[in-house]
Protein backbone atom coordinates (compact mmCIF):
# COMPACT_ATOMS: atom_id res chain seq x y z
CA UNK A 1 134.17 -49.52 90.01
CA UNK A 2 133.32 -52.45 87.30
CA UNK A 3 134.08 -49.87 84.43
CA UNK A 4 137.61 -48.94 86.00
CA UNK A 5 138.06 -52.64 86.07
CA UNK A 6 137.22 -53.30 82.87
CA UNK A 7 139.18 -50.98 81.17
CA UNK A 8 142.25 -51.79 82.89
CA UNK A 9 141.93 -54.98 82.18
CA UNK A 10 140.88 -54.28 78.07
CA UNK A 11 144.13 -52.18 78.29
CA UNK A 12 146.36 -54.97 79.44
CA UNK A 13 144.57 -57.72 77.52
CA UNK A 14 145.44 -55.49 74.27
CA UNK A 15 149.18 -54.88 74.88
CA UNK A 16 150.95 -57.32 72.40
CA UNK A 17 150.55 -59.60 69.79
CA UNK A 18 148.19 -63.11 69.74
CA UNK A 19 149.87 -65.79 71.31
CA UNK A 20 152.00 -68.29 69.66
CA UNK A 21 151.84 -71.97 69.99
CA UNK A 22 155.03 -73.98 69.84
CA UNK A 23 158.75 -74.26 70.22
CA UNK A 24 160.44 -71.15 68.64
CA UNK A 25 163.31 -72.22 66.11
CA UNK A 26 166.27 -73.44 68.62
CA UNK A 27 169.11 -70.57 66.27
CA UNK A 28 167.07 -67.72 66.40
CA UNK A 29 165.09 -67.74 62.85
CA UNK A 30 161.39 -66.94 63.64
CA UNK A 31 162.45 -64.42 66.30
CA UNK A 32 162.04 -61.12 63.85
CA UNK A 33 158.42 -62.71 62.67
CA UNK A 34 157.43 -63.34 66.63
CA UNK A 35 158.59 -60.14 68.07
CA UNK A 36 156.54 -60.96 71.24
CA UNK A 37 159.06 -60.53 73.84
CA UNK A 38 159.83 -57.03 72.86
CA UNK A 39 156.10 -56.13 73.26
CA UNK A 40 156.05 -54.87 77.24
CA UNK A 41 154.71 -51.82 78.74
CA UNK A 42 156.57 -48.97 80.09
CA UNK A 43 159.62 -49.60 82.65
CA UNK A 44 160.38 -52.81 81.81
CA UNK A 45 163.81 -52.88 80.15
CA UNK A 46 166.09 -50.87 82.52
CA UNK A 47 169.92 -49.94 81.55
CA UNK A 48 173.18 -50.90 82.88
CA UNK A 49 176.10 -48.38 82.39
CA UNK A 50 177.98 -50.46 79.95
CA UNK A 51 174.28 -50.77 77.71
CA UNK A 52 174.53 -47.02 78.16
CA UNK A 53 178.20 -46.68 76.57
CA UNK A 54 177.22 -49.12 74.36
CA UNK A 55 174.60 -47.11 72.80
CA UNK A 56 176.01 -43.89 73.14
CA UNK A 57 174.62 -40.35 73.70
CA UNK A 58 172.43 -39.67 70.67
CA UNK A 59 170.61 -43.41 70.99
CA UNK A 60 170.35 -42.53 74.52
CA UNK A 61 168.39 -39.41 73.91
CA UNK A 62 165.82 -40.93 71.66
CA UNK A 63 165.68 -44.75 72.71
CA UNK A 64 165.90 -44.00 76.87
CA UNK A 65 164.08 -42.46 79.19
CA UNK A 66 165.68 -41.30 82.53
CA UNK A 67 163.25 -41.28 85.81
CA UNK A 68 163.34 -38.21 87.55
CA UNK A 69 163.09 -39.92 91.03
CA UNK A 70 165.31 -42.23 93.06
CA UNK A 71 167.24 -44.19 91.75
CA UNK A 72 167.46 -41.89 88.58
CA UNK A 73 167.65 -45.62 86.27
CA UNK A 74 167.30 -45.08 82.91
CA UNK A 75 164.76 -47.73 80.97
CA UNK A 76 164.28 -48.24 77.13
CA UNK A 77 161.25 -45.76 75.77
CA UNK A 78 158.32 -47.35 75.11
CA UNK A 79 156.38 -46.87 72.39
CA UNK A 80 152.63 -47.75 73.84
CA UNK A 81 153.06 -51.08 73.97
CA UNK A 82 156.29 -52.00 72.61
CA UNK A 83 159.90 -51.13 72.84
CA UNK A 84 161.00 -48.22 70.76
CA UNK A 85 164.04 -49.96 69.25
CA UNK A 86 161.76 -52.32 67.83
CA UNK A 87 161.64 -51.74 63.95
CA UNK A 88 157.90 -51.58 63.24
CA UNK A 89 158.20 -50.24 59.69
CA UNK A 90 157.13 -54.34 57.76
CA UNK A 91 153.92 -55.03 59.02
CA UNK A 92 154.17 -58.65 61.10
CA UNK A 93 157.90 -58.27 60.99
CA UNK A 94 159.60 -57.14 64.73
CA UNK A 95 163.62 -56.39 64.00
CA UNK A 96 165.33 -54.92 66.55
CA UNK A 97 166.53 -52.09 65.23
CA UNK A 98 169.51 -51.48 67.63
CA UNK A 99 170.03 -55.38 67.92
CA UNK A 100 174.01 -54.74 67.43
CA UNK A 101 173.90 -52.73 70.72
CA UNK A 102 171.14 -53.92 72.73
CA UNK A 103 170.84 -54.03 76.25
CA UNK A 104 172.17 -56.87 78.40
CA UNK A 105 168.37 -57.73 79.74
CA UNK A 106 167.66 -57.85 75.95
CA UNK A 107 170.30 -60.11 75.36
CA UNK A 108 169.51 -62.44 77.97
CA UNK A 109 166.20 -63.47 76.23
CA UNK A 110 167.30 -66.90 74.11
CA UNK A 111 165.07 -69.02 71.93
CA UNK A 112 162.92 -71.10 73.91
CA UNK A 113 164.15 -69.74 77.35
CA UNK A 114 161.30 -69.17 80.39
CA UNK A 115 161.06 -65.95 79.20
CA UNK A 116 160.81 -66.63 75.24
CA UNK A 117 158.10 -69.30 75.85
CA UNK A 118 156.10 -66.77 78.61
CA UNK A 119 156.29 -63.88 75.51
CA UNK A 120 155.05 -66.24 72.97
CA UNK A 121 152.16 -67.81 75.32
CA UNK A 122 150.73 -64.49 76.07
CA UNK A 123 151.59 -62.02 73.13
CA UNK A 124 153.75 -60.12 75.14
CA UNK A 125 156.60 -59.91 78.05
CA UNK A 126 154.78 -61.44 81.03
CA UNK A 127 155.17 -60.61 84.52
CA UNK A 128 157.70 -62.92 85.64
CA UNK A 129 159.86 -61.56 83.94
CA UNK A 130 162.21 -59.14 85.96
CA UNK A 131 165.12 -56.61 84.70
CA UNK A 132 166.89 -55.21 87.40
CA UNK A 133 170.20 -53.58 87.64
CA UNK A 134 173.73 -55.41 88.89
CA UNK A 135 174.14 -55.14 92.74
CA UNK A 136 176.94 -52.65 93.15
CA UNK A 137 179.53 -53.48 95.62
């Protein structure tokens, strides 16, 4: 049982980046260089239909992934431990490489926001964070 544990926890503890200390440039500048809040595990960013028009069938079929159970949502791929529109190509540099078209839960991360300051504590998107889809009336 204390092997199962420890490797869970080894496997969580190495999702990410190292934590950053500080206040994250108030415009936006550092974001590419931090990259922390786009470093989450699987499930985490889901879609709304106008992210899906926005990023349109053939960014759908290599940047989503569509659950096959109820309620069928449709989440950003993941790539291990990071999202797969994140531009890994520089080392220590995290564009977004569909940043034009993003998803709405993507945009709602700001500079220095609850959930900026929780990605750049811990390396990663923390817990507290939660996407969820619009209630439909």
């Amino acid at each position: 049982m204390r092997v199962v544990y420890s490797e869970a926890v080894n496997a969580r503890e190495s999702r990410g980046l190292s934590p950053l200390e500080g206040e994250p440039d108030p415009e936006g500048a550092d974001c590419v260089s931090c990259g922390r809040c786009c470093h989450h595990g699987p499930e985490t960013v889901s879609l709304l239909e106008s992210d899906e028009a926005r990023l349109g069938e053939s960014r759908l079929h290599a940047l989503t992934v569509l659950l096959d159970r109820p309620p069928y949502f449709r989440f950003m791929r993941n790539d291990g431990d990071r999202c797969g529109g994140l531009d890994t190509s520089v080392e220590g540099r995290y564009p977004c490489a569909i940043y034009e078209v993003r998803p709405q839960g993507c945009r709602e991360v700001e500079p220095g926001s609850p959930c900026c300051m929780e990605a750049r504590a811990l390396g990663h998107l923390g817990s507290s964070v939660l996407f969820r889809r619009a209630d439909r009336r």
